[in-house]
C-alpha atoms as a PDB file:
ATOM      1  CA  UNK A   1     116.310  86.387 135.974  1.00  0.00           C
ATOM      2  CA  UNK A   2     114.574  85.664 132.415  1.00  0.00           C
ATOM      3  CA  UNK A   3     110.761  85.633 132.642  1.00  0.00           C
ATOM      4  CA  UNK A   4     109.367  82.187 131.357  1.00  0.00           C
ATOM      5  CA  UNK A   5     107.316  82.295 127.767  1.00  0.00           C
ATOM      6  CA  UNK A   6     104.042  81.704 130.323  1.00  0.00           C
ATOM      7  CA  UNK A   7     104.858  85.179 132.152  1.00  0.00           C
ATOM      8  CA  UNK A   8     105.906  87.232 128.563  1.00  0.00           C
ATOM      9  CA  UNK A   9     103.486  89.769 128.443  1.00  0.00           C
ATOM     10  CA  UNK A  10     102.862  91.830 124.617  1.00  0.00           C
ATOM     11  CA  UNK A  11     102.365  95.010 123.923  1.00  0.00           C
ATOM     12  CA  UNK A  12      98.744  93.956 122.790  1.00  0.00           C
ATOM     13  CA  UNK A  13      98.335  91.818 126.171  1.00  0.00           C
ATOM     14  CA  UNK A  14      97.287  95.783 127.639  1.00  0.00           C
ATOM     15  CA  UNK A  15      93.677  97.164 126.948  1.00  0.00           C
ATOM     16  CA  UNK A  16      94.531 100.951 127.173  1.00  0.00           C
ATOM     17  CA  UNK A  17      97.338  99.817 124.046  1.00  0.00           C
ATOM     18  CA  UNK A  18      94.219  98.021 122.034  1.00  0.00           C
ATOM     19  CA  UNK A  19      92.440 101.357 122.657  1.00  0.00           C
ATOM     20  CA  UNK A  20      95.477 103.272 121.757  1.00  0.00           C
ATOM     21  CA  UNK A  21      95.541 101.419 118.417  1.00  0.00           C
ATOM     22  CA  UNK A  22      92.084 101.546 117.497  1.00  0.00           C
ATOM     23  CA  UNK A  23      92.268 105.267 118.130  1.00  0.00           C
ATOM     24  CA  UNK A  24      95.225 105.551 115.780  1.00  0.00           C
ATOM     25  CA  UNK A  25      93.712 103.543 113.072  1.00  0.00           C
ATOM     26  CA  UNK A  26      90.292 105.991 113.784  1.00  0.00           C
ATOM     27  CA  UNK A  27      92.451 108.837 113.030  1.00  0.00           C
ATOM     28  CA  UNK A  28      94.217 107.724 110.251  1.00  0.00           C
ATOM     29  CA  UNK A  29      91.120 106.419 108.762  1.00  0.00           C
ATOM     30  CA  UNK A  30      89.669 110.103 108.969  1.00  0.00           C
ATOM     31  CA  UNK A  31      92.438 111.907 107.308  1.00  0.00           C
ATOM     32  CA  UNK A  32      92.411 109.662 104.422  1.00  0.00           C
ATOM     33  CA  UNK A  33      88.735 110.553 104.319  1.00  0.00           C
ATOM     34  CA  UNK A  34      89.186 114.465 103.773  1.00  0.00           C
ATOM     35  CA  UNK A  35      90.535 113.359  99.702  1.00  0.00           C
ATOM     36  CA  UNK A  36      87.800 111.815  99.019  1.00  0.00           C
ATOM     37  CA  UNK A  37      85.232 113.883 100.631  1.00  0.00           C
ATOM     38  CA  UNK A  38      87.099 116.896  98.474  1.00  0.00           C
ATOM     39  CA  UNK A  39      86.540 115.109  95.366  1.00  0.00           C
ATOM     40  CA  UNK A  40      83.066 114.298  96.235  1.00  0.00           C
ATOM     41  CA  UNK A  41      82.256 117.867  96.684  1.00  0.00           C
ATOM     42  CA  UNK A  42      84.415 119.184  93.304  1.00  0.00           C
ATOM     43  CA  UNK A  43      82.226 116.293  91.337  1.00  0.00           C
ATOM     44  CA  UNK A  44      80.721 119.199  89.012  1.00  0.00           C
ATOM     45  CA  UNK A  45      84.656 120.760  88.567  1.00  0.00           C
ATOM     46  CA  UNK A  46      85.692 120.096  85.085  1.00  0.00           C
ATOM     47  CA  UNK A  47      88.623 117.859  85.025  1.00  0.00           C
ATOM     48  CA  UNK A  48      90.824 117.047  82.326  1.00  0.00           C
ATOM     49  CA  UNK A  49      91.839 114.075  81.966  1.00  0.00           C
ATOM     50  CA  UNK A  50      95.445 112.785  80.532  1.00  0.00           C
ATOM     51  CA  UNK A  51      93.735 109.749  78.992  1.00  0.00           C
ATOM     52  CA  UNK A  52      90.916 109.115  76.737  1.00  0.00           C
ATOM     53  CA  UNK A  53      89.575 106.270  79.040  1.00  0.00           C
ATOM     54  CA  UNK A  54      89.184 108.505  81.932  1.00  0.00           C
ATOM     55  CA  UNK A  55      86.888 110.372  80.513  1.00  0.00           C
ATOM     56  CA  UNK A  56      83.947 106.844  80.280  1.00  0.00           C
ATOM     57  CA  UNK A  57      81.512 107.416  83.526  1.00  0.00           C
ATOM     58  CA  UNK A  58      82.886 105.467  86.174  1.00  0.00           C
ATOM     59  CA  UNK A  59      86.085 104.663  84.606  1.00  0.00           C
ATOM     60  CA  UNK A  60      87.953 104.436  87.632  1.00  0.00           C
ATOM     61  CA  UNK A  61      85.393 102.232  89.591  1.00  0.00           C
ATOM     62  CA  UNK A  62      85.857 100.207  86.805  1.00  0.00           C
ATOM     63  CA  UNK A  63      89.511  99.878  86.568  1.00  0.00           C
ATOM     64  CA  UNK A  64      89.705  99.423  90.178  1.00  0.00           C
ATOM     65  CA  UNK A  65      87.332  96.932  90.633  1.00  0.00           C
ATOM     66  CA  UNK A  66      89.216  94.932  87.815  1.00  0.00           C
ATOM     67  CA  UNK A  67      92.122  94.947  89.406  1.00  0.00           C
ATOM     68  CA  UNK A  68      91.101  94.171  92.211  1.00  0.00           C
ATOM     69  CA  UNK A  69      89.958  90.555  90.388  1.00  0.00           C
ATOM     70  CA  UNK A  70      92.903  90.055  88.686  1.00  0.00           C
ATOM     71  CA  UNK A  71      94.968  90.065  91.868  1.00  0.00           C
ATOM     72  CA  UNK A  72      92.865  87.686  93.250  1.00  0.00           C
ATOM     73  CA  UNK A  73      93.566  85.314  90.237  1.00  0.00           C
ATOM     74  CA  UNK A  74      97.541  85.992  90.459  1.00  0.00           C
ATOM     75  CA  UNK A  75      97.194  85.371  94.304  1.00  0.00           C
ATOM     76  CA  UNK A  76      95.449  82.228  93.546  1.00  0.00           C
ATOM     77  CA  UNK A  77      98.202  81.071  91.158  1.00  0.00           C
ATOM     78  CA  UNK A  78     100.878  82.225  93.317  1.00  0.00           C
ATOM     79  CA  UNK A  79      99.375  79.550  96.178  1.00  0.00           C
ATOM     80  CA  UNK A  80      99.390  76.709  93.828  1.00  0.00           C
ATOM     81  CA  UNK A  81     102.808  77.614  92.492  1.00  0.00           C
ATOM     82  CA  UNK A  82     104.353  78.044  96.461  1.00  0.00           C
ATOM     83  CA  UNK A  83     101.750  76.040  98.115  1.00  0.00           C
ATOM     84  CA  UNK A  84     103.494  72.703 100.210  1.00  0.00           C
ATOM     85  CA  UNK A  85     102.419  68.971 100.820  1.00  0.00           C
ATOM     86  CA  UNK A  86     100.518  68.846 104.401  1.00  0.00           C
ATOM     87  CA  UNK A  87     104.056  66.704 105.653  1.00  0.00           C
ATOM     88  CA  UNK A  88     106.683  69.045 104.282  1.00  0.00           C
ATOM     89  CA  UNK A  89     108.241  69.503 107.475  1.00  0.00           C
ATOM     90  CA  UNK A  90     108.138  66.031 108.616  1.00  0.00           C
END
């Protein structure tokens, strides 16, 4: 006997999974922290840099945030390039 799609339960359907997952996410978020909280504390080490940009204040803020922008501008090109009439699958 199948079960019907009104009887499917998901695997998100549970409450202990959300809290499972939001747990998970919680942890992962926290190791990722332990990097940066590293570099925040080794801010007076003297790095050397490979480049001669990385050595401007803030370079990387910089860079990031720039990218950042210019993937919005590709992703906005992209949708205009793949985007479909409102009856293309009429």
């Amino acid at each position: 006997m199948s079960k019907t799609d009104e009887e499917k339960t998901y695997w998100l359907d549970n409450p202990a999974h959300i809290d499972r997952l939001y747990k998970g996410v919680m942890i992962v978020a926290s190791i990722l922290l332990i990097p940066a909280l590293y570099d925040l504390f080794m801010a007076f080490y003297d790095k050397h840099a490979e480049f001669g940009l990385e050595n401007i204040e803030h370079y990387y803020g910089f860079y990031g945030a720039i990218g950042y922008v210019l993937f919005i501008f590709i992703a906005m090109g992209l949708r205009n390039l793949l985007m479909r009439d409102e009856n293309y699958y009429d």
